[in-house]
Protein backbone atom coordinates (compact mmCIF):
# COMPACT_ATOMS: atom_id res chain seq x y z
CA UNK A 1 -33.91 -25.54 -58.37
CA UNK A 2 -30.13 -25.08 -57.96
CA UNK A 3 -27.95 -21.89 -57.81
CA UNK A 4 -24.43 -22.49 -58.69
CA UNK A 5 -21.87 -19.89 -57.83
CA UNK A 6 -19.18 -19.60 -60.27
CA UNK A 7 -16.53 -17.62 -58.98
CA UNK A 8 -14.61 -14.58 -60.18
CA UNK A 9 -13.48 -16.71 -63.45
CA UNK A 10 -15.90 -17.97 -63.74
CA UNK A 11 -15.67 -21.71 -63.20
CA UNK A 12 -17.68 -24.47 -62.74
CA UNK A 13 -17.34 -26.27 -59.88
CA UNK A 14 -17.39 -29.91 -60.18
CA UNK A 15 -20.34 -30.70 -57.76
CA UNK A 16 -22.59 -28.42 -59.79
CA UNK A 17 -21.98 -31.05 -63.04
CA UNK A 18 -24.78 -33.63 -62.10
CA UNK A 19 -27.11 -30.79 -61.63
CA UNK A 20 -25.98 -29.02 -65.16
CA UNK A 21 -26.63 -32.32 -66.89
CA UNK A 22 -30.28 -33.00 -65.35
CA UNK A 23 -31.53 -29.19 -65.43
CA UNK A 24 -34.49 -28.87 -67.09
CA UNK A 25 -33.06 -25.06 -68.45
CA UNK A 26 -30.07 -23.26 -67.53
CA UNK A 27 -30.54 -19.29 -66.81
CA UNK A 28 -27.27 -16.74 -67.23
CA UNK A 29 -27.15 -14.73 -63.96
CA UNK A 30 -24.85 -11.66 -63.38
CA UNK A 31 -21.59 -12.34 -64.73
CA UNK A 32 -22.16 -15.09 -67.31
CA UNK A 33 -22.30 -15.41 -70.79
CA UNK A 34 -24.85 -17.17 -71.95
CA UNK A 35 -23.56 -18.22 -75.17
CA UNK A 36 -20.67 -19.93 -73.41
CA UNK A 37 -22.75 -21.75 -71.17
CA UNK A 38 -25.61 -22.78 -73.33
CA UNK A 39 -27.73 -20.88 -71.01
CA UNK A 40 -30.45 -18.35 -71.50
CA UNK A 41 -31.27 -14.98 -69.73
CA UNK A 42 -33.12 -15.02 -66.14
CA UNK A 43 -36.56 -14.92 -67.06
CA UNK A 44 -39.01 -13.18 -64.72
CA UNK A 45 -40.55 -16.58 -63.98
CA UNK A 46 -37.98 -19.47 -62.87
CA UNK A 47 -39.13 -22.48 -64.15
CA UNK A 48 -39.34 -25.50 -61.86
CA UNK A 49 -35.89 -27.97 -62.31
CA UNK A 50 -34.11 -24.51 -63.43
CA UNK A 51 -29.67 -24.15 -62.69
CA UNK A 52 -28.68 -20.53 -62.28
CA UNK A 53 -25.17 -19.90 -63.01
CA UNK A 54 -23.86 -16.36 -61.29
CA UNK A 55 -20.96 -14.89 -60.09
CA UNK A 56 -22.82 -12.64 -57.89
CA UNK A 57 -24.79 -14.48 -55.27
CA UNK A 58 -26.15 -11.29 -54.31
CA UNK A 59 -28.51 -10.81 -57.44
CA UNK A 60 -32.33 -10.84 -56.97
CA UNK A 61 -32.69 -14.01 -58.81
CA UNK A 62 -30.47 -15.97 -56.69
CA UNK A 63 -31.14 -14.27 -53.80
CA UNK A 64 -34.91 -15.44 -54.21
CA UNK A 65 -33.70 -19.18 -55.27
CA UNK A 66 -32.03 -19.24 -52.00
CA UNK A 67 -34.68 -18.66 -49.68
CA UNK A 68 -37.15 -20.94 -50.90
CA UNK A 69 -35.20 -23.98 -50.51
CA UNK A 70 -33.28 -24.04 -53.53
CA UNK A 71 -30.03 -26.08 -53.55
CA UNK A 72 -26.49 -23.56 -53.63
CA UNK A 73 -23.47 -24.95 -54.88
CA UNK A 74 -20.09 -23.16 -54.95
CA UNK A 75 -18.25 -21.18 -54.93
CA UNK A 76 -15.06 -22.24 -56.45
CA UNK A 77 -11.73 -23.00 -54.81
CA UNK A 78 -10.20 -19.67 -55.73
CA UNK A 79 -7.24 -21.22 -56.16
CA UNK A 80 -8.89 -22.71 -59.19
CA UNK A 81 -10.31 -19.61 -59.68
CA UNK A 82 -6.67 -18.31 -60.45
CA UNK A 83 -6.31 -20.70 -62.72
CA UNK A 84 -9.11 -20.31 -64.82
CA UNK A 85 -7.95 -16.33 -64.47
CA UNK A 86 -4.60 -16.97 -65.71
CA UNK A 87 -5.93 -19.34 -68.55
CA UNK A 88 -8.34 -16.62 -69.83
CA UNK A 89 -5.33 -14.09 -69.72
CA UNK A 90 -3.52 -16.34 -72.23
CA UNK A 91 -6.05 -17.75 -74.07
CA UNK A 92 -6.98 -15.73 -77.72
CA UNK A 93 -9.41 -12.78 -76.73
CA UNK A 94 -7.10 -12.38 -73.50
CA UNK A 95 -4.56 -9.85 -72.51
CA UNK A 96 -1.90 -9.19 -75.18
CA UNK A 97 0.96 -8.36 -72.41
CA UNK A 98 0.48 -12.00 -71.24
CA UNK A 99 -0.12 -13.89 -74.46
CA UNK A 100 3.37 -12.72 -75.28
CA UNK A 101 5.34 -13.61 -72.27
CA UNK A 102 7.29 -17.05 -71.77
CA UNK A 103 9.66 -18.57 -69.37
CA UNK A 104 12.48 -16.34 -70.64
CA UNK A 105 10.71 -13.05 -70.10
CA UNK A 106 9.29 -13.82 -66.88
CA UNK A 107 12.75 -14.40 -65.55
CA UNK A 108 13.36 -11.39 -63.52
CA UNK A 109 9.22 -11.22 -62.76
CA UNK A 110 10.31 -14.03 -60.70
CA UNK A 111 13.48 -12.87 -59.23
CA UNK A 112 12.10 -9.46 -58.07
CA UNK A 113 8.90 -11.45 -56.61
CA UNK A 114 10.78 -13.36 -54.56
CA UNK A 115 12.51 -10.64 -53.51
CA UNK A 116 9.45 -8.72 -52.51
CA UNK A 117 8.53 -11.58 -50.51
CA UNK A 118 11.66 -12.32 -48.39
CA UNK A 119 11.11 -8.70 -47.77
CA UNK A 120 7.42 -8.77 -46.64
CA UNK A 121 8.91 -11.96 -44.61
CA UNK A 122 11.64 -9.62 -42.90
CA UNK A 123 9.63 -7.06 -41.90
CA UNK A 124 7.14 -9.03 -40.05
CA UNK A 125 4.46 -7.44 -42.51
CA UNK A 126 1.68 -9.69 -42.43
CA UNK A 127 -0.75 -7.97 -45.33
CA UNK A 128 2.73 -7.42 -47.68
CA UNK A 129 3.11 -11.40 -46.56
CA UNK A 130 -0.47 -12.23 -47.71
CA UNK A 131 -0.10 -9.94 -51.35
CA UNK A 132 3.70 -11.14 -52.06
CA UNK A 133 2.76 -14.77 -51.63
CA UNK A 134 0.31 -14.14 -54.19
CA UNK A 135 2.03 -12.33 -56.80
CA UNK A 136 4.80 -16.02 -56.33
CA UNK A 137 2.21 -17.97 -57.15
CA UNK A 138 1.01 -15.91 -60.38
CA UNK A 139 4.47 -16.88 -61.41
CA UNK A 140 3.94 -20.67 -60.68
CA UNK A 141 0.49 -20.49 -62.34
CA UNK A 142 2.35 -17.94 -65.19
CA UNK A 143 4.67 -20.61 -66.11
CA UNK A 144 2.72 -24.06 -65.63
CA UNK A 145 0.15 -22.15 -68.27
CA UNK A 146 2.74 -21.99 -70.49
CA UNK A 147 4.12 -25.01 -70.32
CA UNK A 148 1.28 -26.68 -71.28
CA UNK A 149 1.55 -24.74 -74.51
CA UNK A 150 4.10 -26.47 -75.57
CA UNK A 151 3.44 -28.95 -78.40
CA UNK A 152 6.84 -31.22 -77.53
CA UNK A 153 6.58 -31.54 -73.84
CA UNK A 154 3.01 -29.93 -72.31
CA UNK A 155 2.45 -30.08 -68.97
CA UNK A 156 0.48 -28.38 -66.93
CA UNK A 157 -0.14 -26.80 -63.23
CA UNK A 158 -1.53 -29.92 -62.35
CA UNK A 159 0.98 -32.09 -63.64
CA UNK A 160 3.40 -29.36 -61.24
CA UNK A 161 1.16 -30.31 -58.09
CA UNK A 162 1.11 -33.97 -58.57
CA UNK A 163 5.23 -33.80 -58.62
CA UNK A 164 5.41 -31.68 -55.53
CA UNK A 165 2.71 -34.32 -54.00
CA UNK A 166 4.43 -37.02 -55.15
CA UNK A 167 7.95 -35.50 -53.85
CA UNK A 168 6.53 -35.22 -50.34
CA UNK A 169 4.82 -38.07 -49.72
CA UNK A 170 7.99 -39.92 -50.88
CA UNK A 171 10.55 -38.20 -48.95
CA UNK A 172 8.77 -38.01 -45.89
CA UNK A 173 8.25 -42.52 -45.28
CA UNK A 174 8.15 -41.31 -41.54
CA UNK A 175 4.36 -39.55 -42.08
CA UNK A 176 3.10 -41.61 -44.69
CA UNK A 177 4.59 -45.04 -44.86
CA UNK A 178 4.39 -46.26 -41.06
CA UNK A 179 7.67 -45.06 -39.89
CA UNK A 180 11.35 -44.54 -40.61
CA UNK A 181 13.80 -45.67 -38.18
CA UNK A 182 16.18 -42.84 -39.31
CA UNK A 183 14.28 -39.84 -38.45
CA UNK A 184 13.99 -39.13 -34.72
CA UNK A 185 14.02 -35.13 -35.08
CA UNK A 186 14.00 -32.50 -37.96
CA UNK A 187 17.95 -32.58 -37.78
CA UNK A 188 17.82 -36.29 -39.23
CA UNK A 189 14.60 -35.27 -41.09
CA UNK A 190 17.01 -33.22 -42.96
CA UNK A 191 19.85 -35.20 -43.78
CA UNK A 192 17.10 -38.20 -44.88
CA UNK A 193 15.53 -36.06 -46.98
CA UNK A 194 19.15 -35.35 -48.73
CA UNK A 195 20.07 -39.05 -49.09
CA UNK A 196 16.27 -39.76 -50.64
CA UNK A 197 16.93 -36.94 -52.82
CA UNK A 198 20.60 -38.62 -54.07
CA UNK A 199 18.66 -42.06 -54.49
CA UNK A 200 15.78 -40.24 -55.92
CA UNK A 201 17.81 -38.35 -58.68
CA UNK A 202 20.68 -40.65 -58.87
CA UNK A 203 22.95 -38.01 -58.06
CA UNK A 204 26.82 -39.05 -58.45
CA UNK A 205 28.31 -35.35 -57.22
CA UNK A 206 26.96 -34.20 -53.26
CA UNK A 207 26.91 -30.83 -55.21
CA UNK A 208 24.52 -31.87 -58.01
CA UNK A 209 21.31 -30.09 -57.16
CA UNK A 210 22.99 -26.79 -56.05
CA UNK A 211 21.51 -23.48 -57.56
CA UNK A 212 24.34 -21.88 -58.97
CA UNK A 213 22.07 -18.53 -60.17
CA UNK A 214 21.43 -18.06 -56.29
CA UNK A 215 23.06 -15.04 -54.61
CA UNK A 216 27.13 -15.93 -54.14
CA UNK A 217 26.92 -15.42 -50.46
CA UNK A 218 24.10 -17.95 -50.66
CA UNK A 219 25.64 -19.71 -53.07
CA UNK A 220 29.09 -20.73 -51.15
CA UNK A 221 27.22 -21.85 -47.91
CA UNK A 222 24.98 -23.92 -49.96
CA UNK A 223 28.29 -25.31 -51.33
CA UNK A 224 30.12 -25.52 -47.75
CA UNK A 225 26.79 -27.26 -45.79
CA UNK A 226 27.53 -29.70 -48.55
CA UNK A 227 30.41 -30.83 -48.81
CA UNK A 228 30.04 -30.73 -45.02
CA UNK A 229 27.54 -33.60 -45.28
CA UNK A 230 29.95 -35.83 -47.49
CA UNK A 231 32.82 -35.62 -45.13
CA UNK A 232 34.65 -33.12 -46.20
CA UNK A 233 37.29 -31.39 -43.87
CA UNK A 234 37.07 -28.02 -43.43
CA UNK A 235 40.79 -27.55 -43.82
CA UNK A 236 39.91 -27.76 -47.82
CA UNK A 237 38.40 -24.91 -48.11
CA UNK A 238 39.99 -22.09 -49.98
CA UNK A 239 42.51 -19.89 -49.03
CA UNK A 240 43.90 -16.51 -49.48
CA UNK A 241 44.04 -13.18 -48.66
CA UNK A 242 41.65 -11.75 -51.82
CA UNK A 243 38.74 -10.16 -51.74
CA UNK A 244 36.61 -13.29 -53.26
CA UNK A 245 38.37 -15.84 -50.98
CA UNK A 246 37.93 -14.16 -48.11
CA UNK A 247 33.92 -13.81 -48.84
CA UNK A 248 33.48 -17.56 -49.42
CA UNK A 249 35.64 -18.62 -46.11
CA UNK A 250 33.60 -16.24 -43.79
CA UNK A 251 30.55 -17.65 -45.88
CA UNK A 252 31.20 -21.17 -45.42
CA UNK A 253 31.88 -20.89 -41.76
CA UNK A 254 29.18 -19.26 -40.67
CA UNK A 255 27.23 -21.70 -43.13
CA UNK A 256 28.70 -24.80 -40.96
CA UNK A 257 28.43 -22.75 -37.58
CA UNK A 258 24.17 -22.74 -38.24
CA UNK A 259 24.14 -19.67 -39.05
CA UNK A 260 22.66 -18.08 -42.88
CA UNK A 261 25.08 -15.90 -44.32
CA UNK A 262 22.87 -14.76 -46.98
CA UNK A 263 20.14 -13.34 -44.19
CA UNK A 264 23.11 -12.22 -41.85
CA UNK A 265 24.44 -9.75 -44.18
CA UNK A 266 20.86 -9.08 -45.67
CA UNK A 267 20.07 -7.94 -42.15
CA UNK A 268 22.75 -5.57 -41.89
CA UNK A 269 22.68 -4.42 -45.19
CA UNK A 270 19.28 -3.46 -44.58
CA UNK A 271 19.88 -1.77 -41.64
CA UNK A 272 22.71 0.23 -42.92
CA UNK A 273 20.58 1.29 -45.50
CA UNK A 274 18.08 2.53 -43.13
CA UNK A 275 20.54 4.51 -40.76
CA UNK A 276 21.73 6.45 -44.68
CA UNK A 277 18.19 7.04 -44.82
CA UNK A 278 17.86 8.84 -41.23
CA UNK A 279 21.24 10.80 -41.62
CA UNK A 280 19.58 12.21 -45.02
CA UNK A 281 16.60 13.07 -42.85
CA UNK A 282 18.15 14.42 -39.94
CA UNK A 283 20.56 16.59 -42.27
CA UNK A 284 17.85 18.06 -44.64
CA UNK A 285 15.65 19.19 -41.44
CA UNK A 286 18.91 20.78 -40.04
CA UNK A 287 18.85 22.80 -42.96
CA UNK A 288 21.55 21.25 -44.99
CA UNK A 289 21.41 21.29 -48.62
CA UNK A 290 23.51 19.68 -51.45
CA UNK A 291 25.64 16.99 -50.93
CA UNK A 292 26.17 15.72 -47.52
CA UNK A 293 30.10 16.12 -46.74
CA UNK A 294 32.16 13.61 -44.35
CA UNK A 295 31.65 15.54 -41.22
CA UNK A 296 27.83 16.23 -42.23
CA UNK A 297 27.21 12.25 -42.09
CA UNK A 298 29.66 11.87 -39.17
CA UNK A 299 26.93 14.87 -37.22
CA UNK A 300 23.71 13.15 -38.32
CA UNK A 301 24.72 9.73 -38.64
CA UNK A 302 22.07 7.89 -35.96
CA UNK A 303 23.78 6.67 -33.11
């Protein structure tokens, strides 16, 4: 006899197949619908040859399968577990919320995830780390499910992993292909994983590639490191004494110097937004009330 744990979806897992096909019956445990499965209820008596399909390897049946002998496959990757979750969500009987989404809509889902998780990555939170990566890779999972809706051009989150597998096996010869005589550290890792990218994509601009939705701090060192890379002289950059100028040259700079702009002024944004946060504090248990006035922040401003 076999007991096959199906996960949380629940999904079969592929080792349990051979045993699915040969079974002489196939009982519904906890969690499983038997009309789905082709199985029937757990009878008192287990017949000899029996599967059990469960999602709850702690139920009496399978409990009792397990200690005398019987074979236990599963669980699940629960990584295809989240698939199987996110296909259920959108398939008819589902959620309605998610059925209606697409890539549009989930736009700023997306945005504010990421967010969350450069956050979580900040802070040095290791459980908001854990739950942030998570909610990213709903969105993955969100869009590659819908994707592979689509009757012109379907693909699927599988289709996305074979890609990224693809992508990093080729642009990484030095792991996987016996050696590259051009990498000898991660600095000319880096700069051969650009010029397998331009032969890759056939690029004809070094600024094809560049995310111009990205934040426009991030956005003009992206532009400045380069440019940088193709030769170009610094001395090109803009100039001017405006507002915008100004932010791209100190930008690009720092971009060039090895520094990231984007998580410099991050940093002190967030901690000027903490110290506001600590006057307020200090002033309402001082007794202040109302609006804080210049010479209330200057007093309770943390030093």
């Amino acid at each position: 006899m076999t007991v096959v744990h199906l996960g949380r979806a629940p999904v079969l897992p592929a080792a349990a197949l051979p045993a699915v096909r040969s079974a002489a019956v196939v009982y519904a445990g906890v969690g499983v619908d038997a009309s789905l499965w082709g199985a029937v209820p757990v009878p008192d008596v287990l017949k000899p040859g029996a599967v059990l399909l469960t999602t709850d390897p702690s139920e009496p049946a399978a409990l009792w399968m397990a200690t005398t002998g019987s074979e236990v496959i599963g669980p699940p990757s629960p990584l295809l577990d989240a698939v199987a979750v996110m296909d259920r969500l959108r398939s008819p009987g589902g959620c309605p919320w998610d059925a209606e989404q697409d890539h549009e809509s989930l736009r700023q889902y997306l945005v504010e995830e990421t967010y969350e998780l450069l956050e979580a990555i900040e802070d040095g939170d290791r459980a908001a780390l854990r739950e942030e990566l998570g909610d990213v890779l709903l969105q993955v999972l969100f869009h590659a499910r819908i994707a592979a809706e689509d009757p012109s051009e379907p693909f699927g989150v599988d289709e996305v992993a074979g890609d990224l597998v693809a992508k990093l096996v080729g642009r990484h010869p030095h792991v996987f292909s016996g050696g590259d005589p051009k990498v000898t550290d991660a600095s000319s890792q880096q700069h051969r994983w650009e010029e397998l990218k331009q032969v890759e994509k056939q690029r004809t601009s070094s600024l094809d590639g560049v995310a111009t939705g990205q934040p426009a701090v991030a956005l003009a060192g992206k532009l400045a490191q380069r440019v940088a890379r193709a030769g170009f002289p610094v001395d090109l950059l803009p100039e001017g004494d405006d507002t915008g100028t100004t932010l791209f040259a100190v930008a690009a700079l720092a971009k060039l110097a090895g520094e990231d702009p984007e998580t410099e002024l991050r940093a002190v944004a967030r901690r000027f937004a903490s110290s506001v946060r600590a006057a307020e504090v200090s002033a309402r248990a001082a007794g202040v009330t109302g609006a804080l006035t210049a010479e209330d922040w200057r007093a309770h401003w943390p030093a």
